[in-house]
Protein backbone atom coordinates (compact mmCIF):
# COMPACT_ATOMS: atom_id res chain seq x y z
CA UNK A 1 -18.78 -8.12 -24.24
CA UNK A 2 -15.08 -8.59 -25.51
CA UNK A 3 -12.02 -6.63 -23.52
CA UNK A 4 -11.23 -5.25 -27.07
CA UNK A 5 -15.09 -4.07 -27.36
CA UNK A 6 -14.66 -3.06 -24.02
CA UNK A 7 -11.46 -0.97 -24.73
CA UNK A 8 -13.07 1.04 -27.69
CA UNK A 9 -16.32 1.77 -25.62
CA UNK A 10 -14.23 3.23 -22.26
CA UNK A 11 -12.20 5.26 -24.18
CA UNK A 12 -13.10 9.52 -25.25
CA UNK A 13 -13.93 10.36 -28.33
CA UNK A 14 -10.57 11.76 -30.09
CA UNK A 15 -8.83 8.36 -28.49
CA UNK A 16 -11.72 6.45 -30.47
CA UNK A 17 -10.90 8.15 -33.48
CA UNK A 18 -7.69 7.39 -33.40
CA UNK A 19 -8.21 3.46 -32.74
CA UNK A 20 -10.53 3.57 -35.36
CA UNK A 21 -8.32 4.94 -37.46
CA UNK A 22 -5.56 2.79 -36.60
CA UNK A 23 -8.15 -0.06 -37.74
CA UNK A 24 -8.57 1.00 -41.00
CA UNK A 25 -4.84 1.08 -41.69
CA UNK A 26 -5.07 -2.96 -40.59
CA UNK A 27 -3.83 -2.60 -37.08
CA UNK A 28 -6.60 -4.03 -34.82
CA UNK A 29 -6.61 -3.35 -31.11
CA UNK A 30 -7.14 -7.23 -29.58
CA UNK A 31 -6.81 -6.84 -26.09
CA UNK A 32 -6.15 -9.82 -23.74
CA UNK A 33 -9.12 -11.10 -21.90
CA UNK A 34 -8.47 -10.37 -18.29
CA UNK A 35 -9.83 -12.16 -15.50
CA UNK A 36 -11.10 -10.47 -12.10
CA UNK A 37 -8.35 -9.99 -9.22
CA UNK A 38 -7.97 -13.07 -7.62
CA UNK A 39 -6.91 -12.65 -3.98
CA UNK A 40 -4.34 -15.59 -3.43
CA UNK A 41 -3.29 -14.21 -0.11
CA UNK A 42 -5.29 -14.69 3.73
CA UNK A 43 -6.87 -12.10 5.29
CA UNK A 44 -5.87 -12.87 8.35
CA UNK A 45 -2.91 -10.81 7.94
CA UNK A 46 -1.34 -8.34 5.94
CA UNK A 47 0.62 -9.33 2.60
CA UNK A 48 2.47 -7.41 0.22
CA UNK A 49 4.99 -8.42 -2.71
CA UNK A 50 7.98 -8.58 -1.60
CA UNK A 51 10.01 -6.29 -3.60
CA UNK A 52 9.13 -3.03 -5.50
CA UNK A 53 7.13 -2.65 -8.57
CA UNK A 54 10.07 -3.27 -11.02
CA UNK A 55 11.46 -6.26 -9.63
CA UNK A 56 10.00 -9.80 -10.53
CA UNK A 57 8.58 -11.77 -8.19
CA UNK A 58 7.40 -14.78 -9.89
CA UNK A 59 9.63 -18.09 -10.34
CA UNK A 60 10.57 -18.67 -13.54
CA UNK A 61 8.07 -21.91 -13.55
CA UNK A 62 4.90 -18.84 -12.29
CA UNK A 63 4.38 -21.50 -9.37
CA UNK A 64 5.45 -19.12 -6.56
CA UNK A 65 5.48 -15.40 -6.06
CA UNK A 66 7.45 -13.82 -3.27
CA UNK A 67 5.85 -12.60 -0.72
CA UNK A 68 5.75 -10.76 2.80
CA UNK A 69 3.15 -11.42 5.68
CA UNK A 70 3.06 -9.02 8.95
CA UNK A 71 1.07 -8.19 11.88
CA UNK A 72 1.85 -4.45 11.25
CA UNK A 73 -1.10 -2.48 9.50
CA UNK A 74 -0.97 1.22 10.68
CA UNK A 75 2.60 1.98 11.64
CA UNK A 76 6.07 2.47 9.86
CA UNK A 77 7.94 -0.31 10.67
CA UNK A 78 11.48 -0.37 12.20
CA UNK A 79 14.31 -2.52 13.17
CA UNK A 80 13.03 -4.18 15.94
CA UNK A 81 9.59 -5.07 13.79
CA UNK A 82 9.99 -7.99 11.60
CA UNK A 83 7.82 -9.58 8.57
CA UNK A 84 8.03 -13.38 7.32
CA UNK A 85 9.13 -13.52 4.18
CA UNK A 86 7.60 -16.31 2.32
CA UNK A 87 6.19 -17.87 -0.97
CA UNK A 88 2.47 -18.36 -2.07
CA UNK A 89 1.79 -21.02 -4.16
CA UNK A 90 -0.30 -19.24 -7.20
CA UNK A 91 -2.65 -22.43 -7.59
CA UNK A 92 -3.15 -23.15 -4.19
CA UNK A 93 -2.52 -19.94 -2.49
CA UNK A 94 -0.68 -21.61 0.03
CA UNK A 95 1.85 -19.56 1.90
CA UNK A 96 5.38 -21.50 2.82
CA UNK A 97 7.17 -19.35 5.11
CA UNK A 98 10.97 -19.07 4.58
CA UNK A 99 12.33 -16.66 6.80
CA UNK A 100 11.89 -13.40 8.75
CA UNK A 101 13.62 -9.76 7.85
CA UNK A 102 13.80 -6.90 9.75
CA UNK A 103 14.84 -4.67 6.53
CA UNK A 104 11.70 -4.00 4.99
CA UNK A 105 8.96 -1.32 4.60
CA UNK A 106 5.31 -1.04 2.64
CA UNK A 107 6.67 0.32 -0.87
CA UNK A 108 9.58 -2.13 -1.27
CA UNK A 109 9.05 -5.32 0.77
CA UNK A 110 12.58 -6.65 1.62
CA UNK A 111 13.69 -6.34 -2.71
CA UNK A 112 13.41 -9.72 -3.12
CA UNK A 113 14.97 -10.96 -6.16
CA UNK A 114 15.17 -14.08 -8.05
CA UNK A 115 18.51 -14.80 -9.33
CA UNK A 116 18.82 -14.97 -12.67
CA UNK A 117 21.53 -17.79 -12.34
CA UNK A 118 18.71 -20.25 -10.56
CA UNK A 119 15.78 -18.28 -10.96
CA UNK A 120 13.32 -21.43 -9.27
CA UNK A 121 15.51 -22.16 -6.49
CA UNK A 122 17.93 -19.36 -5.72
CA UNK A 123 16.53 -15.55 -3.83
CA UNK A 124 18.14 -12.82 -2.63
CA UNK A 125 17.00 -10.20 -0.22
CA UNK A 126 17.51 -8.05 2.97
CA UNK A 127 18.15 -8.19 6.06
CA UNK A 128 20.04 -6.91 9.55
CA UNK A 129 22.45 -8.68 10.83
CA UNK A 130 24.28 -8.16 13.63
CA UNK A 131 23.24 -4.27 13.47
CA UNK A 132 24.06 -4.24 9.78
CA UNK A 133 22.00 -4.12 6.93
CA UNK A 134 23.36 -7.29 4.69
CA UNK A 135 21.55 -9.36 1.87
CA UNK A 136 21.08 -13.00 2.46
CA UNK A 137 21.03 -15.29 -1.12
CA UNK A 138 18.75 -18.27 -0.12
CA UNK A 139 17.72 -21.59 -1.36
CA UNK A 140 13.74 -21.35 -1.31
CA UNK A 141 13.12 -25.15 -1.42
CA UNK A 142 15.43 -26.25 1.58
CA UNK A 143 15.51 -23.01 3.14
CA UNK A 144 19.76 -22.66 3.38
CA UNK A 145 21.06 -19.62 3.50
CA UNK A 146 23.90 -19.69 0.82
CA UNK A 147 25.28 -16.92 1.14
CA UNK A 148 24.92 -13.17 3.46
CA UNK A 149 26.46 -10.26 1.50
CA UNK A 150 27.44 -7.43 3.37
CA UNK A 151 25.92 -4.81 1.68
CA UNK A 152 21.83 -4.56 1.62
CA UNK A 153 20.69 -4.50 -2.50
CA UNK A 154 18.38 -2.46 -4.52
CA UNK A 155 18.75 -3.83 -7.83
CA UNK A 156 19.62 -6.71 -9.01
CA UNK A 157 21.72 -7.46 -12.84
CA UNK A 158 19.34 -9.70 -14.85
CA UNK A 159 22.06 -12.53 -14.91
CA UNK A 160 21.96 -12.21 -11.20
CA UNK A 161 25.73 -11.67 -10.44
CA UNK A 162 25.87 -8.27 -9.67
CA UNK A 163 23.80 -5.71 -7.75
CA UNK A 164 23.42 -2.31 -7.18
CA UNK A 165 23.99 -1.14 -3.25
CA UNK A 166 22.85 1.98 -1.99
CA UNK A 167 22.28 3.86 1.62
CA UNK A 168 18.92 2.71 3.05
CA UNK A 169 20.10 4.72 6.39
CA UNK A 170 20.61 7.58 4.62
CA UNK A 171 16.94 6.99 2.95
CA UNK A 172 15.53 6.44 5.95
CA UNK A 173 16.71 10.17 7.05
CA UNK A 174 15.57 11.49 3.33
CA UNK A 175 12.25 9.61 2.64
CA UNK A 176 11.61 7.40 5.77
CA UNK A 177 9.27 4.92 4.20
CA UNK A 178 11.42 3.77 1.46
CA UNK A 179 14.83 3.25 3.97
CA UNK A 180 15.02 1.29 7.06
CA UNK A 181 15.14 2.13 10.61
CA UNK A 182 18.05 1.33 12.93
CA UNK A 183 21.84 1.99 12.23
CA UNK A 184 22.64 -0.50 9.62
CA UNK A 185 24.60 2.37 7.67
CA UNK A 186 26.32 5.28 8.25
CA UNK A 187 23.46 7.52 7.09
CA UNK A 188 25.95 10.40 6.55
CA UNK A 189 24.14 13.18 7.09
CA UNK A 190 26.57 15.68 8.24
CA UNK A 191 27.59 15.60 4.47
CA UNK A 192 25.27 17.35 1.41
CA UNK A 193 27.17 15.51 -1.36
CA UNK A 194 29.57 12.46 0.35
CA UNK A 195 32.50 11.46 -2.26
CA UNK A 196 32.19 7.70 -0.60
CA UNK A 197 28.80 7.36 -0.65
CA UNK A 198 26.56 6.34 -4.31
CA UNK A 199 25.86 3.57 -6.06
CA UNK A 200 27.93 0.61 -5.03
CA UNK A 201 27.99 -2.32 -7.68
CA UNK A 202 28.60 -5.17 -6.19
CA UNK A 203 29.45 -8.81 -7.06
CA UNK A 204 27.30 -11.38 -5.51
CA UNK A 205 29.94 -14.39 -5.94
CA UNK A 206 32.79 -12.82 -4.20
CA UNK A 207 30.70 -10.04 -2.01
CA UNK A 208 32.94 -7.40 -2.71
CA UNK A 209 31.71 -3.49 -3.78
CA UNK A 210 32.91 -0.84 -5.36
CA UNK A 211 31.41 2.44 -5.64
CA UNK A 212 30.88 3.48 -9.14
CA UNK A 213 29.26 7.30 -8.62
CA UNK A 214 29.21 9.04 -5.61
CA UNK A 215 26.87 11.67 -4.48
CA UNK A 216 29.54 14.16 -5.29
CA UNK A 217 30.00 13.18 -8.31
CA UNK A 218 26.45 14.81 -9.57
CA UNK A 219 26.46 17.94 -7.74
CA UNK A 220 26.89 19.83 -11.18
CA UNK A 221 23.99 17.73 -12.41
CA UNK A 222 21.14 18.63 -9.84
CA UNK A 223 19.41 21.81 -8.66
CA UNK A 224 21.43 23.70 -5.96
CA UNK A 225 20.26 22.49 -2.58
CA UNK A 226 19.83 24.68 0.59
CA UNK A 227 22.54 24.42 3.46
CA UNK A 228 20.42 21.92 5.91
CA UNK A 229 19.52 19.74 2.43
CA UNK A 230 21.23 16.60 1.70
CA UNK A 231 20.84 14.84 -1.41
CA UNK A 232 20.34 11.17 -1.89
CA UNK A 233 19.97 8.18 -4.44
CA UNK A 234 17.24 5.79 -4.94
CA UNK A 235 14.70 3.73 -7.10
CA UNK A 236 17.62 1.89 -8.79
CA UNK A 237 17.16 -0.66 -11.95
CA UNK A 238 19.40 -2.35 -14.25
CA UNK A 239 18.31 -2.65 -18.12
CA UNK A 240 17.63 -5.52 -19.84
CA UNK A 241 20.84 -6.24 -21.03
CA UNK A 242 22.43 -5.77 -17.32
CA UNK A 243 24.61 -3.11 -19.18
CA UNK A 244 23.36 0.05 -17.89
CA UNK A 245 21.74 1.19 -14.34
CA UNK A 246 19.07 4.14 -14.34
CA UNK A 247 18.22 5.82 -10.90
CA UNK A 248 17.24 9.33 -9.14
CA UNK A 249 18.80 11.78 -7.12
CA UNK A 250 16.70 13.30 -5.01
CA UNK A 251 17.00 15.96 -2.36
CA UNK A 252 15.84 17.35 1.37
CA UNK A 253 13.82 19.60 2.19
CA UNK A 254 12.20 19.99 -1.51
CA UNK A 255 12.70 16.51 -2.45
CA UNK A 256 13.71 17.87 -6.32
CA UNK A 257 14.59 14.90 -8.59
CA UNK A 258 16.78 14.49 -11.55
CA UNK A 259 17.00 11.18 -13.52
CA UNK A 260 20.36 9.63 -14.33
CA UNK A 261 21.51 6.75 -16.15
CA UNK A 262 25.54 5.03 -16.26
CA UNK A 263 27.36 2.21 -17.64
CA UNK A 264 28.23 -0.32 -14.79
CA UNK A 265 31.56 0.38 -15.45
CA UNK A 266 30.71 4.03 -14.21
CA UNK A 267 31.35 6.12 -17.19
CA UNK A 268 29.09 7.96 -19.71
CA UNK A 269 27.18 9.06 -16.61
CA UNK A 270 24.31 10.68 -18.15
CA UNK A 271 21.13 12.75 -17.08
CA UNK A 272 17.82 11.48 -18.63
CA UNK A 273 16.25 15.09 -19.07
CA UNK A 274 16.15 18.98 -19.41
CA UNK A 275 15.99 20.80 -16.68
CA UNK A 276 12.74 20.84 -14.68
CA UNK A 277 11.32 17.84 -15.71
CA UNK A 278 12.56 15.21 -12.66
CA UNK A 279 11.62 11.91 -13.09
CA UNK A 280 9.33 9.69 -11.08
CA UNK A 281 8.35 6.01 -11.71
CA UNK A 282 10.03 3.71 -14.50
CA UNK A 283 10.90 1.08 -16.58
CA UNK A 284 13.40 -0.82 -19.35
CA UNK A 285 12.02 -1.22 -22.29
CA UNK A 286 15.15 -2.69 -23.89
CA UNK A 287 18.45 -2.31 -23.84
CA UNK A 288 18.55 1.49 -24.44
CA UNK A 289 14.62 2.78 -24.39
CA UNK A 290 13.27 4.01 -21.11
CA UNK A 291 10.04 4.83 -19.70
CA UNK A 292 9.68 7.39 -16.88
CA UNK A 293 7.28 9.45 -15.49
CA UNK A 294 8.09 13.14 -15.35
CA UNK A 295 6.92 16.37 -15.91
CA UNK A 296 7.08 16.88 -19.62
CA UNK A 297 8.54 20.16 -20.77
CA UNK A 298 8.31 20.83 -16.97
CA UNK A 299 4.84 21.02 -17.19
CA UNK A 300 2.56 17.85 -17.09
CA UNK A 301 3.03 14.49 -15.51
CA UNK A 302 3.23 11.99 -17.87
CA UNK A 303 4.42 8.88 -19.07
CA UNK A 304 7.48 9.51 -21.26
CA UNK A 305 9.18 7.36 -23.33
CA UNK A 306 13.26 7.75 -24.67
CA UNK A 307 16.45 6.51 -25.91
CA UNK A 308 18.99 7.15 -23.58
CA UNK A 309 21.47 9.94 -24.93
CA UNK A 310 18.67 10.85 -27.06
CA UNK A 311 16.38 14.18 -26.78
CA UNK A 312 13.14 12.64 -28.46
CA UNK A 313 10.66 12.21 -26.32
CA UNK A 314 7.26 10.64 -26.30
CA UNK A 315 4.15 10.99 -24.29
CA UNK A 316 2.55 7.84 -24.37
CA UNK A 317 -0.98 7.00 -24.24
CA UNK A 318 -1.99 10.07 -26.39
CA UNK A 319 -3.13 11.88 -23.17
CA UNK A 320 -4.95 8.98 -21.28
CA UNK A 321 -1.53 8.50 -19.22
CA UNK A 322 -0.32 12.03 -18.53
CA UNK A 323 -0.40 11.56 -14.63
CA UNK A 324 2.21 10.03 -12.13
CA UNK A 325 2.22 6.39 -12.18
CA UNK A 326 4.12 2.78 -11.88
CA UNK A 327 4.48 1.73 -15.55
CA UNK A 328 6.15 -1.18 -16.15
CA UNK A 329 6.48 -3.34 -19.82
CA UNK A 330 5.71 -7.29 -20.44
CA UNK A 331 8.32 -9.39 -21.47
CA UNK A 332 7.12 -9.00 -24.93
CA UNK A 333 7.11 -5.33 -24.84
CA UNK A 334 3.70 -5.75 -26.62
CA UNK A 335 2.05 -3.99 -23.84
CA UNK A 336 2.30 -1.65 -20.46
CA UNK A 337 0.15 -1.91 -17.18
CA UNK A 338 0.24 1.57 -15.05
CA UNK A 339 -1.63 2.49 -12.17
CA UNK A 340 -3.42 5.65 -10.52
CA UNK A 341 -2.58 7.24 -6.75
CA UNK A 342 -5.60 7.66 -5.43
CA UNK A 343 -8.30 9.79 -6.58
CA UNK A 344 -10.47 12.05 -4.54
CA UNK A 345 -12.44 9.54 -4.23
CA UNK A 346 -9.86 7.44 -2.92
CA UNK A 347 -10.26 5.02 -6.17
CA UNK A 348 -6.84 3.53 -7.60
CA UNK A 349 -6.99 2.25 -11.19
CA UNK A 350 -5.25 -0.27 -13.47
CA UNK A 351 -4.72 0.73 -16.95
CA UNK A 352 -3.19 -1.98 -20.01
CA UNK A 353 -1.64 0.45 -23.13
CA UNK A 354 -1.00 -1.34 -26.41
CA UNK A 355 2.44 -0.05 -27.47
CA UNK A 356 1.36 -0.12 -30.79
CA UNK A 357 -1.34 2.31 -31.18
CA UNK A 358 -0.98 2.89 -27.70
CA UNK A 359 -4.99 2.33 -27.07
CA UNK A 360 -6.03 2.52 -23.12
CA UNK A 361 -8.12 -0.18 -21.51
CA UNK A 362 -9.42 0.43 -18.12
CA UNK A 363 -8.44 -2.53 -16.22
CA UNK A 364 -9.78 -1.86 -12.91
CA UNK A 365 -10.55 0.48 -10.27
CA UNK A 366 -9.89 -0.04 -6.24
CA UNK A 367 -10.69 2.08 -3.11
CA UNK A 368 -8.01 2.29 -0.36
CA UNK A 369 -9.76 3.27 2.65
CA UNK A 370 -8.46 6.39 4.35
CA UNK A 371 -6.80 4.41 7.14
CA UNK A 372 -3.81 3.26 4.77
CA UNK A 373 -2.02 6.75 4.12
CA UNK A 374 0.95 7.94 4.39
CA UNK A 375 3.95 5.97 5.23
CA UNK A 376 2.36 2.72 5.23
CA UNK A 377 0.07 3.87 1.94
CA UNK A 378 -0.36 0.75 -0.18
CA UNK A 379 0.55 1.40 -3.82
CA UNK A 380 -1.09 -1.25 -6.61
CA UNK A 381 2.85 -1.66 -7.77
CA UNK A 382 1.30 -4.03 -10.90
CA UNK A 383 4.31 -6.54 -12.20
CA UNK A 384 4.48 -9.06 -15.01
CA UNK A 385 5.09 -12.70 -14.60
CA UNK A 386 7.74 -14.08 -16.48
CA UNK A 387 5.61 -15.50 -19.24
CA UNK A 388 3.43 -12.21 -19.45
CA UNK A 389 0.43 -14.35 -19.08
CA UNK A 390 -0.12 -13.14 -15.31
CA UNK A 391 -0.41 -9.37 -13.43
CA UNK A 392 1.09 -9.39 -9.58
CA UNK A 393 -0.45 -6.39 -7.71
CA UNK A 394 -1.00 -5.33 -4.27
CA UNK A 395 -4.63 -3.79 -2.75
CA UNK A 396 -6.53 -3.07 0.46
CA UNK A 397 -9.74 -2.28 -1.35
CA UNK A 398 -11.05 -5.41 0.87
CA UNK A 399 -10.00 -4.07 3.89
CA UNK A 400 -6.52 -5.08 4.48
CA UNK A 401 -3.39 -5.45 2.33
CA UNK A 402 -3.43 -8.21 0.26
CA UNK A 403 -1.97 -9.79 -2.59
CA UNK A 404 -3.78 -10.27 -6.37
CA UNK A 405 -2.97 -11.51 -9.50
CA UNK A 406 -4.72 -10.60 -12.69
CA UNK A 407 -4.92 -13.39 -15.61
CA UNK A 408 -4.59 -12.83 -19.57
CA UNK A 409 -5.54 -14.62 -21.96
């Protein structure tokens, strides 16, 4: 049986329809043929991608994909706990160790990033040094550290000359398994909306930053906050183009989100939705479209796609996809790969959308045992390879955290 025979036969009856329908009109769901996961990384430790969901981690040539290996299984790991970051050979599954970090955590690796200027040779990613959190640029293939930057990044610009900067201390305080431990920062958390403290663009030649909107500057923007809150950026991402940056403000104790997106100049700073609709998990799909998952009409989860400074919105996946999940686009925007939290029954699933008629084909379903909950849950966090040929994701339905890739053909 065919993946696009597959498709039709997984999917309820009104979806069906629709496909059918969509057939008769001369568009024809052909769905890739996907192989099984193919573990590439050794179970004799634990591996995860080494950057979030978002971020590429394939070489331009799909030889290597970034990677982290650790000891650490059941804990939340701190400054004194560090992980080798490496590269596994996709053919070979070899893994060539490059370096160790002590900035790092389960949901975002180290953000790893190829640079767009050498994007086989040339990654950035980060670190502590000397008590500070810093990014190091690297030369993967003689190991030299070109370059330490001395702010940590979470995004990098897709020409890979600028990135965006923001307060892992202050995350660590906020949402403790997305920041990292130690004093790296000053978390500022004597302060509900700092004026020096944001999104800091910063240029990776010369290593200088400048802070381009501050935490005070979207106090009108958010939900009033109670007197011990503080509120708090993350989950940062340039668009294609490298011309705008989209991220959340978030919140303590409620953790309330609103979605923003600015120029990186800093103007035409811009929220991405009505009120009561927050914002969750995303992704570019060009130069002014953007997918996030939110609470549509402050209802129901779903995945929701817009044109920034636009108030048309669409639900896509014509209610297969109305839950919270990592979406992310292929490089020909011809189709998106989600995923699931886990179920009940502690199954995570992979699901392929063709942005077309926006038909749903179950990719694949994973337990997580119990044990990995929490702060050191493992996510699937699916990513494309460069050529959209090839699925990155992470899973511990064997047992441990491991690395898999996913081929199409």
């Amino acid at each position: 049986m065919n993946n696009k025979t597959l498709a039709i036969l997984c999917l309820p009856l009104f979806l069906f329809n629709q496909c059918a329908k969509k057939k008769t009109e001369g568009l024809i769901v052909s769905f890739p043929n996907i192989s099984d996961p193919i573990q590439i990384t050794d179970s004799q430790k634990e591996h995860l991608l080494a950057s979030y969901y978002g971020i590429n981690s394939f070489s331009k040539s799909q030889k290597f994909v970034t990677v982290l290996e650790t000891d650490i299984k059941y804990l939340l790991p701190d400054e004194n706990d560090h992980a080798t970051l490496g590269l596994v050979n996709i053919e070979t599954h070899e893994f060539i160790p490059l370096t160790e970090t002590r900035a790092w955590n389960f949901q975002q690796g180290c953000m790893a990033h190829w640079l767009g200027t050498s994007p086989d040779s040339l990654i950035i990613y980060n670190d502590i040094r000397k008590g500070k959190f810093v990014s190091v640029i690297m030369n993967v293939h003689t190991k030299e550290e070109i370059k330490t930057i001395p702010y940590p990044v979470s995004a990098v610009s897709p020409n890979g000359k600028e990135a965006i900067s923001i307060n892992f201390a202050r995350l660590r305080i906020t949402r403790k398994d997305y920041g990292y431990g130690g004093e790296g920062q000053d978390s500022k958390t004597d302060v509900q909306f700092p004026d020096d403290d944001g999104l800091f663009l910063v240029d990776l030649t010369t290593g200088e930053a400048r802070l381009i909107v501050s935490i005070a500057d979207i106090k009108d923007n958010v939900p009033e906050i109670p007197e011990e809150g503080i509120e708090y950026f993350n989950h940062t991402l340039f668009s294609k183009d490298g011309s705008k940056i989209f991220w959340l403000a978030r919140a303590t104790p409620e953790r309330n989100t609103t979605s923003f997106t600015v120029n990186r100049d800093g103007t035409n700073l811009q929220r991405c939705f009505p009120d009561g609709w927050g914002g969750s998990h995303f992704d570019w799909l060009s130069d002014n479209e953007l997918m996030i998952t939110a609470e549509y009409n402050a209802k129901q989860y779903a995945h929701i796609l817009f044109t920034v400074g636009e108030k048309d919105y669409k639900r896509l996946g014509k209610g297969i996809l109305d839950y919270d999940g990592h979406g992310t686009f292929s490089p020909d925007k011809k189709w998106m790969i989600t995923d699931t939290y886990p179920s009940q029954n502690t199954e995570q699933k992979i699901y392929l959308m063709d942005m077309k008629t926006e038909c749903v084909l179950p990719v694949g379903r994973f337990i997580q045992p119990l044990e990995y909950r929490g702060d050191w849950r493992c996510d699937i966090h699916c990513r494309w390879s460069p050529n959209g040929d090839m699925v990155g994701f992470n899973s511990t339905y064997s047992g441990s955290r491991q690395v898999y890739i996913l081929k199409m053909n």
